[in-house]
PDB file of N, CA and C in Angstrom:
ATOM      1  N   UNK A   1      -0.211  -8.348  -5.121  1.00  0.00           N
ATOM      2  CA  UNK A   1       0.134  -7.022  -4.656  1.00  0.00           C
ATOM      3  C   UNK A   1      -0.431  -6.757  -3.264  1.00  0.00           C
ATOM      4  N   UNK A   2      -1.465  -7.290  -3.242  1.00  0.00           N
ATOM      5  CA  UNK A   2      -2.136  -7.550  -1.440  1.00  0.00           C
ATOM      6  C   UNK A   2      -1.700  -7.360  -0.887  1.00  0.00           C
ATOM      7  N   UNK A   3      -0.925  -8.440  -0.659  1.00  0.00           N
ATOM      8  CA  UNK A   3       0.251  -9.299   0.028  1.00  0.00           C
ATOM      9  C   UNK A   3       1.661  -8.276   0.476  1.00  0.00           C
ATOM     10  N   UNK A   4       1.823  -8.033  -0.572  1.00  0.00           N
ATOM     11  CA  UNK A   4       3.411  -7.152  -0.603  1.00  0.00           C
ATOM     12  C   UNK A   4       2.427  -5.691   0.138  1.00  0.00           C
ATOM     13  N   UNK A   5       1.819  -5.310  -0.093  1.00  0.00           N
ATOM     14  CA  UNK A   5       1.509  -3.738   0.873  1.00  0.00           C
ATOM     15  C   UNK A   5       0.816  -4.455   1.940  1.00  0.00           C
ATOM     16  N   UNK A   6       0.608  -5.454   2.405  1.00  0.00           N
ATOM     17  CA  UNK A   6       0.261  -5.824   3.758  1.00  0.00           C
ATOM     18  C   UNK A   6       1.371  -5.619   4.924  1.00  0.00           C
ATOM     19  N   UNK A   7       2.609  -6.438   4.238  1.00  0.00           N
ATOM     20  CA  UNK A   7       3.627  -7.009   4.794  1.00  0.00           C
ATOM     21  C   UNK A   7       4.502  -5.679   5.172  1.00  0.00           C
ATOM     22  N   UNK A   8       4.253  -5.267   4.144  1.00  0.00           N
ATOM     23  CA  UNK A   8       4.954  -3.342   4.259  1.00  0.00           C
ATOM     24  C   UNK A   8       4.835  -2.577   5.124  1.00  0.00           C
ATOM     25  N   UNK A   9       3.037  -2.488   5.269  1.00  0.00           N
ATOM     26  CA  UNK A   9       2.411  -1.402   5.981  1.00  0.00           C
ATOM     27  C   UNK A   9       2.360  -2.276   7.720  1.00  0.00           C
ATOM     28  N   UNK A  10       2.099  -3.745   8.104  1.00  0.00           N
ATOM     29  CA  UNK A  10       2.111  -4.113   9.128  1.00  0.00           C
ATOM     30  C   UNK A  10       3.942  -4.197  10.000  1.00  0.00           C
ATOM     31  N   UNK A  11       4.646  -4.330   9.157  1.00  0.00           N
ATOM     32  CA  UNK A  11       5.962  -3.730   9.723  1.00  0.00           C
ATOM     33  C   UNK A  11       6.153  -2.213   9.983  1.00  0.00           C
ATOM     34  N   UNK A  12       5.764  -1.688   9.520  1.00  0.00           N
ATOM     35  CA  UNK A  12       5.771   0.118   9.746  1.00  0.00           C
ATOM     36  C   UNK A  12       4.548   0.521  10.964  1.00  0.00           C
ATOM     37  N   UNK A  13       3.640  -0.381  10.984  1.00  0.00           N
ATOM     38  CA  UNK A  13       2.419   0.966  12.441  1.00  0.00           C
ATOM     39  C   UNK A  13       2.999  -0.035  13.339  1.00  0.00           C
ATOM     40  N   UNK A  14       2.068   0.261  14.352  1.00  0.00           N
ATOM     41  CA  UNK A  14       2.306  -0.034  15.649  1.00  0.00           C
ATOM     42  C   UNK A  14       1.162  -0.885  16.037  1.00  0.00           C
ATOM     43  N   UNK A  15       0.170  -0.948  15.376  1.00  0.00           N
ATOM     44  CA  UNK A  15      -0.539  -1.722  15.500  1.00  0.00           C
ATOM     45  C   UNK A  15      -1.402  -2.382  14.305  1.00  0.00           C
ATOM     46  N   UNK A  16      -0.885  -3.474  14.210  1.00  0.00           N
ATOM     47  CA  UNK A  16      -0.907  -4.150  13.231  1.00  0.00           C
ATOM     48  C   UNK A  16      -2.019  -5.032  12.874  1.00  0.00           C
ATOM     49  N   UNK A  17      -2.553  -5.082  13.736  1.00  0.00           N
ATOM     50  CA  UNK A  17      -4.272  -5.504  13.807  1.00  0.00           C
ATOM     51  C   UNK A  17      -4.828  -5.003  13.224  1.00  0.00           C
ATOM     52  N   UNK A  18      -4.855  -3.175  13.038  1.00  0.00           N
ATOM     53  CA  UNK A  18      -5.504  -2.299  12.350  1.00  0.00           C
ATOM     54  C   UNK A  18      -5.503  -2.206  10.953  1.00  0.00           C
ATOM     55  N   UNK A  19      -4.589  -2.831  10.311  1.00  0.00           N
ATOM     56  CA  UNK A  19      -4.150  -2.706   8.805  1.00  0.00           C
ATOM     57  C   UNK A  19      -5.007  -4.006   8.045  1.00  0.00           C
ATOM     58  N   UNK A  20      -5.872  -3.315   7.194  1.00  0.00           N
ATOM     59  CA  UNK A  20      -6.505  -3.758   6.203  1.00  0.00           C
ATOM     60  C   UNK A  20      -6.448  -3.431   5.012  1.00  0.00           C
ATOM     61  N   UNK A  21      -6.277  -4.256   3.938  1.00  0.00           N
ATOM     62  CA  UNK A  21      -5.796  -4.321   2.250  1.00  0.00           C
ATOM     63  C   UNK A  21      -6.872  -4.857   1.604  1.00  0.00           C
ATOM     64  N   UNK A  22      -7.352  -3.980   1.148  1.00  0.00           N
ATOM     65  CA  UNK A  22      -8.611  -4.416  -0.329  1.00  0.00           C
ATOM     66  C   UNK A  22      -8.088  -4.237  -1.665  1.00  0.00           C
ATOM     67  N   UNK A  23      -8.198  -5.493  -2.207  1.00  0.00           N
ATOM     68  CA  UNK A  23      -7.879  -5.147  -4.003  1.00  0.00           C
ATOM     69  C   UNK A  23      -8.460  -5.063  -4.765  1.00  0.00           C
ATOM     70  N   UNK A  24      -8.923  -4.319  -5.535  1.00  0.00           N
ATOM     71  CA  UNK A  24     -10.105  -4.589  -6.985  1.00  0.00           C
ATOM     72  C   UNK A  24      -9.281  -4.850  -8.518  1.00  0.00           C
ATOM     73  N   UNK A  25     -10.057  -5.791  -8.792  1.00  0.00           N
ATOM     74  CA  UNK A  25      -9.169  -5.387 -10.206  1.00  0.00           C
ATOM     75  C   UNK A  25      -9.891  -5.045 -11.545  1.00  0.00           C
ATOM     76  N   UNK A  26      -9.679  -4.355 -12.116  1.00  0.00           N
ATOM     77  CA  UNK A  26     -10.429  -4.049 -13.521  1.00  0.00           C
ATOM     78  C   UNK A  26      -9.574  -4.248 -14.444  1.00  0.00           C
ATOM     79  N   UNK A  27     -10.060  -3.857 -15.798  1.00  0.00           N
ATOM     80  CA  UNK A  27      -9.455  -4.444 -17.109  1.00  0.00           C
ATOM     81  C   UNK A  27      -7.945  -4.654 -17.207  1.00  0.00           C
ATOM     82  N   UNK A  28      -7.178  -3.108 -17.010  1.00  0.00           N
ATOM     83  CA  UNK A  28      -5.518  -2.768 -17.220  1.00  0.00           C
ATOM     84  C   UNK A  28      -5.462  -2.416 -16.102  1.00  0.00           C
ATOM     85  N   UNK A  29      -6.424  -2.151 -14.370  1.00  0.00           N
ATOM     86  CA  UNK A  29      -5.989  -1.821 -13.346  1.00  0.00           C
ATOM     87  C   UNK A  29      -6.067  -2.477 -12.427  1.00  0.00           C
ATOM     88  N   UNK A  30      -5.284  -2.617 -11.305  1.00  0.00           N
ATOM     89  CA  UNK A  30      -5.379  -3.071  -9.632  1.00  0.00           C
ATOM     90  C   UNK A  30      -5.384  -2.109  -8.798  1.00  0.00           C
ATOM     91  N   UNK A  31      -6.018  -1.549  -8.201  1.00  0.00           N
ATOM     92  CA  UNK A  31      -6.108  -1.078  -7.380  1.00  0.00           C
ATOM     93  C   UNK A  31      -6.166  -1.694  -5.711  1.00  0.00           C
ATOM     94  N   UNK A  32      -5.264  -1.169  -5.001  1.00  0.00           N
ATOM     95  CA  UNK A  32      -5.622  -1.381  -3.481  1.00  0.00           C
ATOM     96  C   UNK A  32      -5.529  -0.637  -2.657  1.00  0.00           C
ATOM     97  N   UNK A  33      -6.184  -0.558  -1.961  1.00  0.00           N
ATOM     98  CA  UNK A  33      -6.523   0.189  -0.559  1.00  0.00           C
ATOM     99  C   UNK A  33      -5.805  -0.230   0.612  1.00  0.00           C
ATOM    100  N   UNK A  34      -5.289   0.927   1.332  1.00  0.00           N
ATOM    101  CA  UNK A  34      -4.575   0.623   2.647  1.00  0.00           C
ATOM    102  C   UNK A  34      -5.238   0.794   3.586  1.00  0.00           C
ATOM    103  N   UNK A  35      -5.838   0.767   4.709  1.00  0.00           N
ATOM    104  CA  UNK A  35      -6.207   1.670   5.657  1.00  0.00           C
ATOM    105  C   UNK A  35      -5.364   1.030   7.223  1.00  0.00           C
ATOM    106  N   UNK A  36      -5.382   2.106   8.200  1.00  0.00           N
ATOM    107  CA  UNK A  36      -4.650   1.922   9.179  1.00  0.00           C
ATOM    108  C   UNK A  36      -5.014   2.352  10.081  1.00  0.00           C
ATOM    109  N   UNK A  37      -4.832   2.450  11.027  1.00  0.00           N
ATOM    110  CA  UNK A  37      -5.336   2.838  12.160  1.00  0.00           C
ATOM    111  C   UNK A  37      -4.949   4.715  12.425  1.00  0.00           C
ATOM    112  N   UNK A  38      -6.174   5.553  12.838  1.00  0.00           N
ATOM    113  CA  UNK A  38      -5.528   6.651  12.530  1.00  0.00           C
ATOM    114  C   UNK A  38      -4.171   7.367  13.509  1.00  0.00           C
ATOM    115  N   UNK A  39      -3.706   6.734  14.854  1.00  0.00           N
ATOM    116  CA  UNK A  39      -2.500   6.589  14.972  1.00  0.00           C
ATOM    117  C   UNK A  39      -1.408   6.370  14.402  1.00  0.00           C
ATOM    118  N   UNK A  40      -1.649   5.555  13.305  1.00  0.00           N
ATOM    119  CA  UNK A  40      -0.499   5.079  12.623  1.00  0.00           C
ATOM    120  C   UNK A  40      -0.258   5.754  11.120  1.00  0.00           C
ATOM    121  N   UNK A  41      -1.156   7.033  11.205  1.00  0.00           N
ATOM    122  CA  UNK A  41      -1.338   7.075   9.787  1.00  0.00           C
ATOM    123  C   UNK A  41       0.042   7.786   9.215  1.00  0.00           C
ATOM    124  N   UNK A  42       0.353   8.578  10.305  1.00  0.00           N
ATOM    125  CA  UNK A  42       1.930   9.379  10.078  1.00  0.00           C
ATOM    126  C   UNK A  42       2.886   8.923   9.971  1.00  0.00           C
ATOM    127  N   UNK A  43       2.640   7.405   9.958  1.00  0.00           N
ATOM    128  CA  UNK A  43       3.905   6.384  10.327  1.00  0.00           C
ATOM    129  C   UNK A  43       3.890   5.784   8.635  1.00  0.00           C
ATOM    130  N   UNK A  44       2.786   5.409   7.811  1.00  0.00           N
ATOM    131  CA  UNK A  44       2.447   4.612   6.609  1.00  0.00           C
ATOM    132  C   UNK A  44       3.382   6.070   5.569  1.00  0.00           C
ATOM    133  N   UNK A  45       2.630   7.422   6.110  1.00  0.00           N
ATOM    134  CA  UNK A  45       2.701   8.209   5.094  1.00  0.00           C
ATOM    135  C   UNK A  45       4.098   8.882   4.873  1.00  0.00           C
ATOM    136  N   UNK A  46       4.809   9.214   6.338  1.00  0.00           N
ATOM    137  CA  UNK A  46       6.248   9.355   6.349  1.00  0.00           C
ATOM    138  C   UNK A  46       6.082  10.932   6.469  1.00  0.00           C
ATOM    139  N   UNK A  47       7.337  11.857   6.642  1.00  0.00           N
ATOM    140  CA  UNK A  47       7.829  13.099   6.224  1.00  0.00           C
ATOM    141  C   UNK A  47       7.358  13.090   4.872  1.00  0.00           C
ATOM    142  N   UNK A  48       6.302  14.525   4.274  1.00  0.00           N
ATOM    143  CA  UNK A  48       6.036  14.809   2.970  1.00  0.00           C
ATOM    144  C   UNK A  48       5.747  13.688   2.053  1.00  0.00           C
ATOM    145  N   UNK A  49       5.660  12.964   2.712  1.00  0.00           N
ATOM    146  CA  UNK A  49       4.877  11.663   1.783  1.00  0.00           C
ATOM    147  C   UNK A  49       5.784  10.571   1.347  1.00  0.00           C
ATOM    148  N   UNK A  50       6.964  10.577   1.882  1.00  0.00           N
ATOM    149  CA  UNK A  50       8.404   9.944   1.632  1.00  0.00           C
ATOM    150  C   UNK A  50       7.581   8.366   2.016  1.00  0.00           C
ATOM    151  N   UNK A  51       7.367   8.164   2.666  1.00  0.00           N
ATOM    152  CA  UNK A  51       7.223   6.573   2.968  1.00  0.00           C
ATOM    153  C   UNK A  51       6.522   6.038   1.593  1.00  0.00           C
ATOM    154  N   UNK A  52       4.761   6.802   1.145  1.00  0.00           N
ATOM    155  CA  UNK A  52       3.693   6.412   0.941  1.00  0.00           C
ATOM    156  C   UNK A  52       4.316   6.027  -0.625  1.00  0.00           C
ATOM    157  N   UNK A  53       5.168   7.552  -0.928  1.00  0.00           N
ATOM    158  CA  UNK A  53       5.884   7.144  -2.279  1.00  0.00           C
ATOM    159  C   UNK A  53       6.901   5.991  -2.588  1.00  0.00           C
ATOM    160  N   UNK A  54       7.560   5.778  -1.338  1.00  0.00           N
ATOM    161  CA  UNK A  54       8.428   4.473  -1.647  1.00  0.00           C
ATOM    162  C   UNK A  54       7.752   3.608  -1.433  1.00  0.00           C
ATOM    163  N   UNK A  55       6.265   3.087  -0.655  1.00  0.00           N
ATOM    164  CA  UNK A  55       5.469   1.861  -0.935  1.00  0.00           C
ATOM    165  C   UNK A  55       4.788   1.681  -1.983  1.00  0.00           C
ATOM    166  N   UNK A  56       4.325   2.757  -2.906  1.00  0.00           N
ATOM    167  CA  UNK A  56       3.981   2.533  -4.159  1.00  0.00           C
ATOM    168  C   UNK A  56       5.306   2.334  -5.055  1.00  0.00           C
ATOM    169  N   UNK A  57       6.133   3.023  -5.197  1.00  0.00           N
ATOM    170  CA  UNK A  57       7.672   2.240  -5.983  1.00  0.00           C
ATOM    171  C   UNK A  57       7.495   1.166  -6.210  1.00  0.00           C
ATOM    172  N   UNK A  58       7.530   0.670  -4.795  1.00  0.00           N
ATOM    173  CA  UNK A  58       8.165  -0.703  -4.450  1.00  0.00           C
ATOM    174  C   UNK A  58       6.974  -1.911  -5.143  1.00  0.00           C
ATOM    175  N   UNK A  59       5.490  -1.590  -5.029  1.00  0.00           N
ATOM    176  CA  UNK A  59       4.478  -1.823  -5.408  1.00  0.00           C
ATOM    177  C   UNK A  59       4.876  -2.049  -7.251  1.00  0.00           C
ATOM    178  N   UNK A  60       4.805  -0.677  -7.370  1.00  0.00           N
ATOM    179  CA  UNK A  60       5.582  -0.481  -9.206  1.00  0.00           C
ATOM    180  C   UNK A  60       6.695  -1.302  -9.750  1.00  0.00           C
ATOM    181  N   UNK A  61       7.717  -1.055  -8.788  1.00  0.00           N
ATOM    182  CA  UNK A  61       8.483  -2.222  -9.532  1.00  0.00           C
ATOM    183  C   UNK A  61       8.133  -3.461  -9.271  1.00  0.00           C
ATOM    184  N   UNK A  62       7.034  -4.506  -8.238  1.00  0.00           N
ATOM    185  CA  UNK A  62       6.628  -5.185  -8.196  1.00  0.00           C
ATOM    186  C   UNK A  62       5.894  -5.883  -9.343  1.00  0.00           C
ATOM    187  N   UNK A  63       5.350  -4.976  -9.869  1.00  0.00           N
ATOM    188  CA  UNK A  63       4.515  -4.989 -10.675  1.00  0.00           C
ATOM    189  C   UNK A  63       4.637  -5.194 -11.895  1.00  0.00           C
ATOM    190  N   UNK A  64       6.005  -5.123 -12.594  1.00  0.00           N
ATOM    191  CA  UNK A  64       6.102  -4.748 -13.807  1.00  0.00           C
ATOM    192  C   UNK A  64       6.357  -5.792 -14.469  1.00  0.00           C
ATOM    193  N   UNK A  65       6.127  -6.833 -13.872  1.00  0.00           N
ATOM    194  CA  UNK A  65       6.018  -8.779 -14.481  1.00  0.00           C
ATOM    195  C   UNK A  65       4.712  -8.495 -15.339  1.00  0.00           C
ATOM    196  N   UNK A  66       3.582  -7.815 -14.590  1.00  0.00           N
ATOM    197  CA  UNK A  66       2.209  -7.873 -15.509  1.00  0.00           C
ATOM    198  C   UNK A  66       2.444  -6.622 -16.248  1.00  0.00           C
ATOM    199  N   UNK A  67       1.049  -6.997 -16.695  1.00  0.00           N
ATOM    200  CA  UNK A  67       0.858  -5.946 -18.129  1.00  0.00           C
ATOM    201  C   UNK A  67      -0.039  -4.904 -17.191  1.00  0.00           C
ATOM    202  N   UNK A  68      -0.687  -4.820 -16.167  1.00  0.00           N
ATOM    203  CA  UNK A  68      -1.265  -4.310 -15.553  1.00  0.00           C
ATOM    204  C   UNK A  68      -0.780  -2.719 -14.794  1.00  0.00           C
ATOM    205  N   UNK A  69      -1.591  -1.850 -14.457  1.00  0.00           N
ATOM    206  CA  UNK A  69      -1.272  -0.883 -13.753  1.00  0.00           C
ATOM    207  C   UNK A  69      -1.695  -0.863 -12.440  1.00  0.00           C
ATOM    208  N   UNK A  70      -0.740  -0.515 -11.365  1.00  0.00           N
ATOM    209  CA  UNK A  70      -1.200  -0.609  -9.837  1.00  0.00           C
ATOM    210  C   UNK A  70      -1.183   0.870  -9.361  1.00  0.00           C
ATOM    211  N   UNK A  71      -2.062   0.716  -8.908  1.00  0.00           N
ATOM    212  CA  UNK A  71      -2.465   1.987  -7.654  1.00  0.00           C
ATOM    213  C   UNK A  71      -2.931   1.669  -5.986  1.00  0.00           C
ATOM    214  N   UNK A  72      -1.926   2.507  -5.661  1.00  0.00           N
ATOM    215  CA  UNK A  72      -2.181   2.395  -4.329  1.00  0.00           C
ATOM    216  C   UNK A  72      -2.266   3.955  -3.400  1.00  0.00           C
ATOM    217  N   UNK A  73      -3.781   3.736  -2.666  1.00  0.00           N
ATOM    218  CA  UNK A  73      -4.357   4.237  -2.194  1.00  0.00           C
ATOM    219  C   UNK A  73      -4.708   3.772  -0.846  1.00  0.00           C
ATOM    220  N   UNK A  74      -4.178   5.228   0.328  1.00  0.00           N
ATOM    221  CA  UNK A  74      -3.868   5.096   1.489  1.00  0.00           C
ATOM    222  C   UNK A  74      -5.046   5.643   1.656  1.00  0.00           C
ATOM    223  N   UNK A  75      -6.151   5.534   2.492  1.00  0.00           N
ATOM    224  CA  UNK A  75      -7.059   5.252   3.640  1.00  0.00           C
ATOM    225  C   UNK A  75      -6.712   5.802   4.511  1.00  0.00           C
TER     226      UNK A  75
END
């Protein structure tokens, strides 16, 4: 899941250097962290949150091979 919100979020800012992805995982969860540069943050999050929700979707339906739950959390 890293991977897939790396690839996401470094096509969307402008500076792509800035984008860092941390994952933790616990029992039934993954969690990862986005963070971005704070220029770019309007760019990850979209109009009303339109982007941030279709990168977690996309994350979700990624996801649904495991038994696991993903969360993703923008920085």
């Amino acid at each position: 899941m890293k991977d897939l919100v790396e690839v996401i979020a470094k096509a969307l800012v402008e500076n792509p250097d800035e984008v860092v992805v941390t994952e933790t995982e616990e029992e039934d969860t993954i969690y990862v962290e986005l963070k971005v540069g704070s220029s770019d943050m309007g760019k990850v999050i979209g109009k009303q949150g339109r982007i941030a929700k279709a990168i977690r979707t996309v994350v979700k339906a990624a996801s649904s091979k495991t038994d696991k739950k993903v969360v993703v959390d923008i920085m």
